[in-house]
Protein backbone atom coordinates (compact mmCIF):
# COMPACT_ATOMS: atom_id res chain seq x y z
CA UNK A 1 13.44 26.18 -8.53
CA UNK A 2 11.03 24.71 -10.95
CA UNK A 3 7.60 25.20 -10.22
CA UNK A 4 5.78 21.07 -10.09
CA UNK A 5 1.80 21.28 -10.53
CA UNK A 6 1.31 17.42 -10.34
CA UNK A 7 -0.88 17.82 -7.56
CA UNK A 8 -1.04 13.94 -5.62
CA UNK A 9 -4.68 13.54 -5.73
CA UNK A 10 -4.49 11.17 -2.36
CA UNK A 11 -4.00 14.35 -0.18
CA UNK A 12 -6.24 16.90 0.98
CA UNK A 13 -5.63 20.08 3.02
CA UNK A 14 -3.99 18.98 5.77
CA UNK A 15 -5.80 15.30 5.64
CA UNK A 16 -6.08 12.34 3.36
CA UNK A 17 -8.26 12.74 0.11
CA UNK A 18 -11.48 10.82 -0.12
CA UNK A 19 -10.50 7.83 -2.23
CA UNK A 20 -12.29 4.49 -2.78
CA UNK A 21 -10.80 1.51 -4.54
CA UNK A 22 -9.93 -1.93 -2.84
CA UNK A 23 -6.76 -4.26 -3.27
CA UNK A 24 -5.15 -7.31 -1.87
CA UNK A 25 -2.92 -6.55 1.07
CA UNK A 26 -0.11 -9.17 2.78
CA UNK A 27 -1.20 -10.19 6.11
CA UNK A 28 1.09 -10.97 8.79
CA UNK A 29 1.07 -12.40 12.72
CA UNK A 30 1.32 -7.85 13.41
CA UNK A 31 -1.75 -7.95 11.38
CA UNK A 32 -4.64 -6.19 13.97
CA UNK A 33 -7.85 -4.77 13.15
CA UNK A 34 -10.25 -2.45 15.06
CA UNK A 35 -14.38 -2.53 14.97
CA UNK A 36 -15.34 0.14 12.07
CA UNK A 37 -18.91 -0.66 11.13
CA UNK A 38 -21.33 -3.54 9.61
CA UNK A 39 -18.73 -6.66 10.72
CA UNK A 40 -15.48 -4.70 9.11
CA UNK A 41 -12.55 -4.01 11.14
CA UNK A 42 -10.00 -1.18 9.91
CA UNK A 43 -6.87 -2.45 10.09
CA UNK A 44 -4.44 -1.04 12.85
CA UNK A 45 -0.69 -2.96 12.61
CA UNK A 46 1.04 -3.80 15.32
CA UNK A 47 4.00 -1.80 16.50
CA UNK A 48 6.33 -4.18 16.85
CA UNK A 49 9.14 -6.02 14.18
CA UNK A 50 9.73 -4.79 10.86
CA UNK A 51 6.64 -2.06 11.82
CA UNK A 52 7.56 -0.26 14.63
CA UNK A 53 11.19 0.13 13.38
CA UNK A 54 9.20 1.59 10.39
CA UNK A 55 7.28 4.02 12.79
CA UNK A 56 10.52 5.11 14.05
CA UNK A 57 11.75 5.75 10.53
CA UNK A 58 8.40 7.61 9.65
CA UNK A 59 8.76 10.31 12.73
CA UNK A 60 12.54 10.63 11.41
CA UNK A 61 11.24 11.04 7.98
CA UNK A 62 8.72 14.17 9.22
CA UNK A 63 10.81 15.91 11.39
CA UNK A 64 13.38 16.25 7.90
CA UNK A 65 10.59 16.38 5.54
CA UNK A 66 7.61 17.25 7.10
CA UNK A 67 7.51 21.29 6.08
CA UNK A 68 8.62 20.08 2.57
CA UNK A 69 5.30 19.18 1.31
CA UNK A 70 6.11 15.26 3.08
CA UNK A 71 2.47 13.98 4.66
CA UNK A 72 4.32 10.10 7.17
CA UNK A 73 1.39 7.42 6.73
CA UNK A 74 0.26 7.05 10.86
CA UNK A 75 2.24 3.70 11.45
CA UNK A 76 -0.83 1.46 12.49
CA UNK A 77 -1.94 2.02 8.62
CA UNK A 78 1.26 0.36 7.29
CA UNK A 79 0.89 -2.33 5.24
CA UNK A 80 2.54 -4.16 1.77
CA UNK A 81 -0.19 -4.96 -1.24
CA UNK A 82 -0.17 -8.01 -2.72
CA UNK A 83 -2.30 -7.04 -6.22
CA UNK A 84 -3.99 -3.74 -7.34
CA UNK A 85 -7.40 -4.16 -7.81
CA UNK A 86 -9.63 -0.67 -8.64
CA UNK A 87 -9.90 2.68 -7.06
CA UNK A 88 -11.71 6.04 -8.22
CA UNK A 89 -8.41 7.13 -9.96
CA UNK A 90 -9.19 4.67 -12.36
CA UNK A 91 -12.18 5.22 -13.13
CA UNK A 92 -11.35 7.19 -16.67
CA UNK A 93 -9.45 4.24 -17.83
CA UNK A 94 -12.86 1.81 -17.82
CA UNK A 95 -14.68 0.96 -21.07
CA UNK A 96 -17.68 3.33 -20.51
CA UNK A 97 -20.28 0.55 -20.37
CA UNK A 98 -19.21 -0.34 -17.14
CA UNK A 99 -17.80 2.72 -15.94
CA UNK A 100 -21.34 3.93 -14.15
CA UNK A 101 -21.62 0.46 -12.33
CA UNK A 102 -18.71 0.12 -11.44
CA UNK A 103 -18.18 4.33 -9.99
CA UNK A 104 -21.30 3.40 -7.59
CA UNK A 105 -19.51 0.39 -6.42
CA UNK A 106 -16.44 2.37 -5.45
CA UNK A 107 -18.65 4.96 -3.73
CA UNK A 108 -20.00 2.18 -1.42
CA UNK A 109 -17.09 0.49 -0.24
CA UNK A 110 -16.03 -0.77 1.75
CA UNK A 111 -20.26 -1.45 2.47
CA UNK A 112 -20.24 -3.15 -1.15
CA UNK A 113 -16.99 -5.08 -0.84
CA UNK A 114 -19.01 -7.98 -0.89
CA UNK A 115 -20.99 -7.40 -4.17
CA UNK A 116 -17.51 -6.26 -5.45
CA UNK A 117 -15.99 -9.02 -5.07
CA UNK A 118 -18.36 -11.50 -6.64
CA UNK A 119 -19.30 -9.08 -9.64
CA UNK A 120 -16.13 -7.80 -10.86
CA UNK A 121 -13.88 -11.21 -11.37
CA UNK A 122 -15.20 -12.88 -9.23
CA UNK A 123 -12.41 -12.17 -6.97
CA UNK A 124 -10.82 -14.51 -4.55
CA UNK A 125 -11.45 -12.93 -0.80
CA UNK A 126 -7.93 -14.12 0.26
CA UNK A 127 -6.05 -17.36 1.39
CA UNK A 128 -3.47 -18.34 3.44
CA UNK A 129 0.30 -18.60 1.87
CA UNK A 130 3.26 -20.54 2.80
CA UNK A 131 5.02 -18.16 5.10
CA UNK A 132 7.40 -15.58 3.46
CA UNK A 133 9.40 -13.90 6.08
CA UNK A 134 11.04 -10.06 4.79
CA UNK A 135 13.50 -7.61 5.97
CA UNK A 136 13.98 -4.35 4.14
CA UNK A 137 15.97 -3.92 1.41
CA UNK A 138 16.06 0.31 -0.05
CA UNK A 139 14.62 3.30 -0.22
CA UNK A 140 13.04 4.53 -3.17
CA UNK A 141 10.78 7.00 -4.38
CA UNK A 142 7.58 5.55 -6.41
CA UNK A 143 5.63 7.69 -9.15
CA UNK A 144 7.22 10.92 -8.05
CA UNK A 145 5.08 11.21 -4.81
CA UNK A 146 5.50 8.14 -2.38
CA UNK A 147 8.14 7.08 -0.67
CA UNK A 148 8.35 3.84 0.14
CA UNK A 149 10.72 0.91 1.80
CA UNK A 150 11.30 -2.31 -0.59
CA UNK A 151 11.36 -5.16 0.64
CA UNK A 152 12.98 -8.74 -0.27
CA UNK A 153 12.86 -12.20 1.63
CA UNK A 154 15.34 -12.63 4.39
CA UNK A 155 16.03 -16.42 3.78
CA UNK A 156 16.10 -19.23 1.15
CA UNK A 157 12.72 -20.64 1.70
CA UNK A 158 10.59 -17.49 1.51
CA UNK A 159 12.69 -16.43 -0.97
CA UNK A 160 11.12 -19.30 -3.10
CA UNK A 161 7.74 -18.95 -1.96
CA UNK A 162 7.94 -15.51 -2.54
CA UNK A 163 9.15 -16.11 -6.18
CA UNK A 164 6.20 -18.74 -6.63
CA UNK A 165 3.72 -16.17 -5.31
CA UNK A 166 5.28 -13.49 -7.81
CA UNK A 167 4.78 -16.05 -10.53
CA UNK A 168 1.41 -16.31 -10.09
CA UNK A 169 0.50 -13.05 -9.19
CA UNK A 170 2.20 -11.56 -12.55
CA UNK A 171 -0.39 -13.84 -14.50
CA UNK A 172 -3.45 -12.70 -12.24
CA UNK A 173 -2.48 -8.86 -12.42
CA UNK A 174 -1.93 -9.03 -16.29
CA UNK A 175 -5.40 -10.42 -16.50
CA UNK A 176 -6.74 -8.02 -15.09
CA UNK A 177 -5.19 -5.27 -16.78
CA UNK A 178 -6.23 -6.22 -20.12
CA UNK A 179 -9.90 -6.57 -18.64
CA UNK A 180 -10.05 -2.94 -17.14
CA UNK A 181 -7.91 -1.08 -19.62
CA UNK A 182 -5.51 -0.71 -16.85
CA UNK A 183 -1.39 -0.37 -17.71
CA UNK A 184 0.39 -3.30 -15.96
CA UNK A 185 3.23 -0.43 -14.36
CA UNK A 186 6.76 -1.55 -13.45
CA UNK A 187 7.48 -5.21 -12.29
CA UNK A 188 5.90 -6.01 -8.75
CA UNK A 189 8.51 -4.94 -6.26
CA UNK A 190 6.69 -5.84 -2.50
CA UNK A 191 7.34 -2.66 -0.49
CA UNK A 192 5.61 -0.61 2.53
CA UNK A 193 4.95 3.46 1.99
CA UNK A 194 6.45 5.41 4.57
CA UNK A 195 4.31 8.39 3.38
CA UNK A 196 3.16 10.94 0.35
CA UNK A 197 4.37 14.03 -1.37
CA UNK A 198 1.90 16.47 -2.13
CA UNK A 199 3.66 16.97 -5.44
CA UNK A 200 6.39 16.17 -7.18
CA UNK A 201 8.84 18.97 -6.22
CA UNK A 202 9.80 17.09 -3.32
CA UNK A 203 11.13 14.34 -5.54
CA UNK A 204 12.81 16.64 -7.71
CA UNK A 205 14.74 18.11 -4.95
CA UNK A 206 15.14 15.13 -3.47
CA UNK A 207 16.94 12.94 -6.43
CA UNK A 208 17.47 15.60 -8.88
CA UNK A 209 19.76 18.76 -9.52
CA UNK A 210 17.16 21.13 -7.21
CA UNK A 211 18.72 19.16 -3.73
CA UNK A 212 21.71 21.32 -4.00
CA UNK A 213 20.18 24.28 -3.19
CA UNK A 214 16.72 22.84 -1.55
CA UNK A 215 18.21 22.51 2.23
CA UNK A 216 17.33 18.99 1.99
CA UNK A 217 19.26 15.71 2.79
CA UNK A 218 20.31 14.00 -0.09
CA UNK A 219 18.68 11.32 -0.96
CA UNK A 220 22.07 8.53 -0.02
CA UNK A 221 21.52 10.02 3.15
CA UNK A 222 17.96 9.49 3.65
CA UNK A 223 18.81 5.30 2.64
CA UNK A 224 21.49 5.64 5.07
CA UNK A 225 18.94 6.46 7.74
CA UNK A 226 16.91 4.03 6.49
CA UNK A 227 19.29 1.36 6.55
CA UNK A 228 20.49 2.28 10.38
CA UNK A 229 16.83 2.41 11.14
CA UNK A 230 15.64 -1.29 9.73
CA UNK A 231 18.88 -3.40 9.45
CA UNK A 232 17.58 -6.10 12.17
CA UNK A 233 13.67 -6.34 11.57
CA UNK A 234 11.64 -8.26 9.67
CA UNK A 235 8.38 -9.16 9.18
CA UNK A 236 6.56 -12.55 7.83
CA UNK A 237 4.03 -12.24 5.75
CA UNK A 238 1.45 -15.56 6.20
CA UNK A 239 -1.40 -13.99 4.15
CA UNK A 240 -3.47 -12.22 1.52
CA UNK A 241 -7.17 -10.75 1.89
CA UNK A 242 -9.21 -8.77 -0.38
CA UNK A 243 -9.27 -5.19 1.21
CA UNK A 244 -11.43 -1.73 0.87
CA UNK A 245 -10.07 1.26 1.28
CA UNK A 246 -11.62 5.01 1.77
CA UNK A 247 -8.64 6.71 1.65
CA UNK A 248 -4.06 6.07 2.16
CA UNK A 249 -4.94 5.53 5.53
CA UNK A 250 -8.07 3.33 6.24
CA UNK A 251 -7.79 -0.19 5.01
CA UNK A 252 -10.72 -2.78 6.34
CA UNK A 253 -11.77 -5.91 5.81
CA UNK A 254 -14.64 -8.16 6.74
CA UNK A 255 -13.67 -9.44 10.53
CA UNK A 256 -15.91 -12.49 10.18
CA UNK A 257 -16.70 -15.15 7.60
CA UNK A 258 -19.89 -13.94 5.94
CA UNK A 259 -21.37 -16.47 3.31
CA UNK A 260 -18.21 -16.50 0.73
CA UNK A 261 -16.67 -13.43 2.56
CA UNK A 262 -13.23 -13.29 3.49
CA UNK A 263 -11.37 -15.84 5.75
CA UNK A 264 -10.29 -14.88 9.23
CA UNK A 265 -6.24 -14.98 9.41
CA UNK A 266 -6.10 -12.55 12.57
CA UNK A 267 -7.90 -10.51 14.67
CA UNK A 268 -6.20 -10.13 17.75
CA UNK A 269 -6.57 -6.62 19.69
């Protein structure tokens, strides 16, 4: 087999790698958040809908993966991001003026989200969206180490607010790009990860000539599961906020308004 030393930089050991950055995430009505410190509330989804068939799908996902170098996401971290912002990875890419200012931002977060926000854009904390209600649509494997569920809308009207939101969110992201030296990727395709590789040898085996002899499902099979798993749940999305993360799995957001901080969509236990 050929040997892969594209180590994903998100994992650690056994854990999740230290990394700081922030991003807009969807918000839904499964949208919960737990106390973490200084009026921030880590969010913690629901599991029900679209999300708990997803949890199901995860555990399926690590029992076939799991000793293949496959770390699942824990389920009440799932979530869908709106637009990239920054995150330590990045850092390199930054015009070295700013590169110093804006490292020790990172560091602080999700403490500095705050001073982020009104220094780097400034950057909307969030708003409320004309609902777009989803269902999943495929599996697929993203930059050779997540793999993730797509998603599309489920009926004519969030289909059009979706495409309106897309529209708009194109313009904002290539914006930003050309102000942070960033590459714009592949077109915005809304999905939730199921999980991380730690490198990309499980991808390899997964889609490539390697599966034959890796004692791994094929890849058609794992979208078949996936498709049995999440045919009949869906999930509306009703929301954006600005979010900090630490690491894959701890997303928070202010749980209160706080001067220009971000609006309250929901925060029910």
């Amino acid at each position: 087999m050929t040997e892969h030393l594209d180590i994903n930089l998100k994992l650690s050991g056994d854990g999740w790698a230290s990394l700081h950055g922030f991003s807009y995430l969807w918000e839904s009505e499964e949208s919960r958040f737990v106390g973490h410190s200084r009026g921030y509330g880590r969010l913690s989804s629901a599991s029900t809908g679209l999300f708990a068939a997803m949890a199901r799908l995860g555990a399926k996902f690590d029992a076939l993966l799991g000793n293949r170098g496959f770390r699942a996401l824990p389920p009440p971290s799932y979530h869908s991001t709106y637009r990239d912002g920054l995150c330590s990875l990045d850092l390199p890419l930054l015009p070295a003026i700013s590169r110093g200012k804006i490292a020790r931002l990172l560091d602080a977060l999700p403490a500095s989200l705050e001073r982020v926000r009104t220094v780097l854009a400034p950057l909307s904390p969030g708003e409320i969206i004309e609902p777009i209600c989803m269902r999943a649509k495929d599996l697929r494997i993203f930059g050779r180490d997540a793999i993730v569920v797509t998603l599309q809308a489920a009926d004519p009207v969030s289909e059009q607010n979706l495409a309106v939101l897309t529209t708009r969110r194109s313009q904002e992201h290539a914006q930003w790009c050309v102000k942070y030296g960033k590459p714009q990727g592949p077109p915005f395709t809304p999905h939730i990860s199921l999980g991380y590789a730690l490198d990309g040898g499980l991808a390899a085996a997964l889609e490539g000539e390697e599966r034959s002899t890796s004692g791994l499902p094929t890849f058609d099979q794992l979208r078949e599961i996936t498709r049995e798993t999440l045919a009949y749940d869906t999930l509306t999305f009703t929301a954006f906020a600005l979010y900090a993360f630490v690491d894959m799995a701890t997303f928070m957001r202010p749980l209160a308004p706080n001067g220009s901080s971000s609006v309250v969509v929901s925060t029910a236990p």
